[in-house]
Protein backbone atom coordinates (compact mmCIF):
# COMPACT_ATOMS: atom_id res chain seq x y z
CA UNK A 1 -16.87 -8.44 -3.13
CA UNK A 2 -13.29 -8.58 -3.70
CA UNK A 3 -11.13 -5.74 -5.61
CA UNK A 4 -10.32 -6.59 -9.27
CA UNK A 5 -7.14 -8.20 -10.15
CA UNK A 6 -5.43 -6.64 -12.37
CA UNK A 7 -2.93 -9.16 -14.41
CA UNK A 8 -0.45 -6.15 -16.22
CA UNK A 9 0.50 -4.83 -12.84
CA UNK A 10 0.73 -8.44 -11.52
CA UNK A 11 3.34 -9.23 -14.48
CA UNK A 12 4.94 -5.95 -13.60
CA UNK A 13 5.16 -7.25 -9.69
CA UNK A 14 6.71 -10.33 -10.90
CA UNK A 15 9.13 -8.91 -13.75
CA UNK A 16 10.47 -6.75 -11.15
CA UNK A 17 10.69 -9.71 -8.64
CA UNK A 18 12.66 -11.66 -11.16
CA UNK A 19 14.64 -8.39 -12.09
CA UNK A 20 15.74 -8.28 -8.46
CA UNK A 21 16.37 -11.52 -7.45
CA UNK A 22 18.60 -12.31 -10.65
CA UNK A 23 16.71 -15.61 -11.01
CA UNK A 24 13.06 -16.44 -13.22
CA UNK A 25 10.07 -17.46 -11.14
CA UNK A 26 7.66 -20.39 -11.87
CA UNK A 27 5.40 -18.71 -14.87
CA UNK A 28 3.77 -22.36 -15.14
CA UNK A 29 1.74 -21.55 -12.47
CA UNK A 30 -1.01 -18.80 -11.41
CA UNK A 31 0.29 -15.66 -9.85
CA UNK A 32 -0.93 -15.99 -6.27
CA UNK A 33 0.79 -19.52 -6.40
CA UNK A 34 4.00 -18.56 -7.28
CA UNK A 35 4.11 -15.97 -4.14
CA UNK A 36 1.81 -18.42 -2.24
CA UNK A 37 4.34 -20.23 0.37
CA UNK A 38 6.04 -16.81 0.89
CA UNK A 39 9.74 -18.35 -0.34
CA UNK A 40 9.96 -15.59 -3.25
CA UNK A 41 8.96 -12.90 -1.09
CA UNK A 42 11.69 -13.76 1.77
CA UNK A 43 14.44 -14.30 -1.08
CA UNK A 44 13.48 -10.88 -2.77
CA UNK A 45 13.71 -9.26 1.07
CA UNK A 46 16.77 -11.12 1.53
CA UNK A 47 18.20 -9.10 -1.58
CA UNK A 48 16.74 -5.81 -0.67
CA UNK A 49 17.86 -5.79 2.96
CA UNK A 50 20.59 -8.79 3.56
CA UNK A 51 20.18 -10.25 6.89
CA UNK A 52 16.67 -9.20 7.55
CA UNK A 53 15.31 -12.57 7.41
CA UNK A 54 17.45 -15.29 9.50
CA UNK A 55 15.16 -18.87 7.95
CA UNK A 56 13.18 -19.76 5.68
CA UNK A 57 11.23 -22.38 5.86
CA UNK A 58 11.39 -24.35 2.13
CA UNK A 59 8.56 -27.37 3.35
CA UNK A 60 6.50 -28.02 5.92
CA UNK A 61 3.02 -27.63 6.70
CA UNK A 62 0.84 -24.58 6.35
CA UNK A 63 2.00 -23.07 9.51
CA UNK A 64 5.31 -23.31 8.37
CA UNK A 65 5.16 -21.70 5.14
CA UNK A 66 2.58 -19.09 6.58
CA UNK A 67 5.50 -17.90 9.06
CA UNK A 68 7.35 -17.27 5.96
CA UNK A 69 4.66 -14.37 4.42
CA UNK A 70 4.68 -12.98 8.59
CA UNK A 71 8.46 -12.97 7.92
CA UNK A 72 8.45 -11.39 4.70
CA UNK A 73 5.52 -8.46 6.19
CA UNK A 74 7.88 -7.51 9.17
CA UNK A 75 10.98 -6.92 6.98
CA UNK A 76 9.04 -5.09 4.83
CA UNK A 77 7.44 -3.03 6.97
CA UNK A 78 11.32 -2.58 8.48
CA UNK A 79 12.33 -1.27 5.25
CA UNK A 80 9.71 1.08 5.37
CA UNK A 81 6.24 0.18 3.80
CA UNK A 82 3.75 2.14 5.11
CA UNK A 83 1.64 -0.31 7.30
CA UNK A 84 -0.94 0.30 5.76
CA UNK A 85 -0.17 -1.02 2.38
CA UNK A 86 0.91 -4.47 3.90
CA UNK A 87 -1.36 -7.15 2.91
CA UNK A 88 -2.48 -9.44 5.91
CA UNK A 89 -1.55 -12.75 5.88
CA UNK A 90 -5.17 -14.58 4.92
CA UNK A 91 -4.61 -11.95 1.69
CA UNK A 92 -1.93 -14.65 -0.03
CA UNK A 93 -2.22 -17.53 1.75
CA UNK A 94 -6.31 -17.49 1.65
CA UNK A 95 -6.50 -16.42 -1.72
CA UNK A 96 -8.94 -13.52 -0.15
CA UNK A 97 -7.67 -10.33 -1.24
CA UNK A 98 -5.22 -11.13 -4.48
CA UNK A 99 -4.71 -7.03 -5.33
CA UNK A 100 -3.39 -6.05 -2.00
CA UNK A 101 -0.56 -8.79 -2.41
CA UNK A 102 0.01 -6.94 -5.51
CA UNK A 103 -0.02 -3.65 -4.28
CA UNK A 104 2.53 -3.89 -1.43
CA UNK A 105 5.00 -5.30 -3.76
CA UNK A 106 4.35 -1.86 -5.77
CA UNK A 107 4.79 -0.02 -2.25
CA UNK A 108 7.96 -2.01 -2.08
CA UNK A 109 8.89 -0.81 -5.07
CA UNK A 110 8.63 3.14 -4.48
CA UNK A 111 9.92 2.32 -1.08
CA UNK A 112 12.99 0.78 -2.44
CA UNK A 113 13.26 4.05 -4.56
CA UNK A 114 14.09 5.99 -1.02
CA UNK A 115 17.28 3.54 -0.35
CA UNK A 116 20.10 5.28 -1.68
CA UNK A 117 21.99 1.63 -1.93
CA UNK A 118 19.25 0.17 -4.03
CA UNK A 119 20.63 -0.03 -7.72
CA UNK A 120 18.05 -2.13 -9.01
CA UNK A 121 14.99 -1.33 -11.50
CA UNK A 122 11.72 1.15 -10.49
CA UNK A 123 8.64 -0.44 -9.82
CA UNK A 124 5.68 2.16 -9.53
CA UNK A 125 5.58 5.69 -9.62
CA UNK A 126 8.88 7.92 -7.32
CA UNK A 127 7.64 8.29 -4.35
CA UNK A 128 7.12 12.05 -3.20
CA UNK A 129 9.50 14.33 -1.52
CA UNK A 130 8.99 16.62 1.25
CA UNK A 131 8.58 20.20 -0.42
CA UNK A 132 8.92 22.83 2.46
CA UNK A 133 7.03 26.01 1.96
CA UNK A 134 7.91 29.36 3.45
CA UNK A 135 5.39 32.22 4.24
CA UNK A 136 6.20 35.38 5.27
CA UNK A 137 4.50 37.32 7.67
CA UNK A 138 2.70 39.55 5.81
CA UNK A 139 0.96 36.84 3.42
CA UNK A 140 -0.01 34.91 6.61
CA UNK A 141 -1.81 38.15 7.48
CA UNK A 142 -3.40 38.39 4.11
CA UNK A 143 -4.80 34.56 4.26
CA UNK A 144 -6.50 35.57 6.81
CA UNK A 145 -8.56 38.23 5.82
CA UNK A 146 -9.85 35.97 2.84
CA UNK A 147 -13.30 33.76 3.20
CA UNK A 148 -12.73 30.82 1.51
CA UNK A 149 -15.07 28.66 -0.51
CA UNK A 150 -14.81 26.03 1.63
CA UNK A 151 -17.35 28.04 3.79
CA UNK A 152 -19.51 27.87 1.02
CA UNK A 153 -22.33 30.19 0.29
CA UNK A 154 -26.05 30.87 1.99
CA UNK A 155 -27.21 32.29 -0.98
CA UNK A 156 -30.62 31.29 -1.64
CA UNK A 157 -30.66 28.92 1.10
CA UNK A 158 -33.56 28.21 3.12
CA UNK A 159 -34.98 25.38 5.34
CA UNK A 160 -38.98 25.92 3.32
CA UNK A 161 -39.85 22.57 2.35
CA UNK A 162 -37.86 20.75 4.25
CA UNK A 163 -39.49 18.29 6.84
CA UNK A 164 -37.53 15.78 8.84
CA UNK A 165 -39.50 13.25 10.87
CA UNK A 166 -42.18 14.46 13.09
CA UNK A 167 -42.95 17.84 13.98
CA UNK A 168 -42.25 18.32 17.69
CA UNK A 169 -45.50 19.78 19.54
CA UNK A 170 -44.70 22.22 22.63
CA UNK A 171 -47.69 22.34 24.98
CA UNK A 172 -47.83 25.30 27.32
């Protein structure tokens, strides 16, 4: 079963497209349509990073336009969007998995909050920063004189009751 779609975040996605690309997208038509052929997503990669993406490929059969969403994944996983949040090509072009689509243009959008040239609106929460932490000796060496929960507790624990499978018979 797919994920749910979620259509506020997908206007979100495409306000900030719009926002970024200086230019209004085709709201005549459903979401996944308008990102479909992968020309948007090249022209808003275009603006993020210039010269990331050398063609575009404006007609032409499915293979064509397909080449456009594989162009538009490897500059943004250039720019740095963790691989993991890059939807596979079948997600947009297939119609199979609508949400991802939607959720690596939000990792975009923290990611393009880490460019210190990008100018342009927020799209998603800031992403985190590194927050070093230093210990000193001795609190190292009182850590480890502390049992944690995560060792949990026996108390009251027993194995009565309990009977898994069949009983294993020893004969001497």
């Amino acid at each position: 079963m797919p994920p749910k779609r979620d259509k506020e975040l997908e206007k979100q996605a495409l306000d900030w497209i719009e926002a970024n690309l200086g230019e209004p997208v085709d709201r005549s038509k459903p979401y996944e349509d308008v990102l479909r052929d992968g020309i948007v997503l090249c022209n808003l990669m275009k603006k993020l990073m210039p010269g990331c993406i050398k063609k575009i490929d404006t007609k032409g059969g499915g293979f064509a336009l397909m080449q456009n969403i594989e162009r538009f994944q490897e500059a943004a996983k250039k720019y740095g969007v963790p691989v993991t949040e890059v939807f596979q090509t079948v997600d947009l072009w297939e119609r199979k998995n609508i949400p991802q689509v939607t959720q690596c243009i939000f990792a975009l959008g923290r990611t393009t909050q880490t460019h210190p040239e990008y100018t342009g609106p927020p799209l998603g929460p800031k992403m985190a920063e590194k927050q070093q932490i230093e210990f000193t000796e001795e609190q190292i060496a009182a850590g480890k004189n502390v049992v944690s929960l995560q060792y949990g507790s026996n108390q009251g624990a027993s194995q009565a009751g309990q009977s898994f499978g069949k009983q294993r018979m020893i004969n001497d």
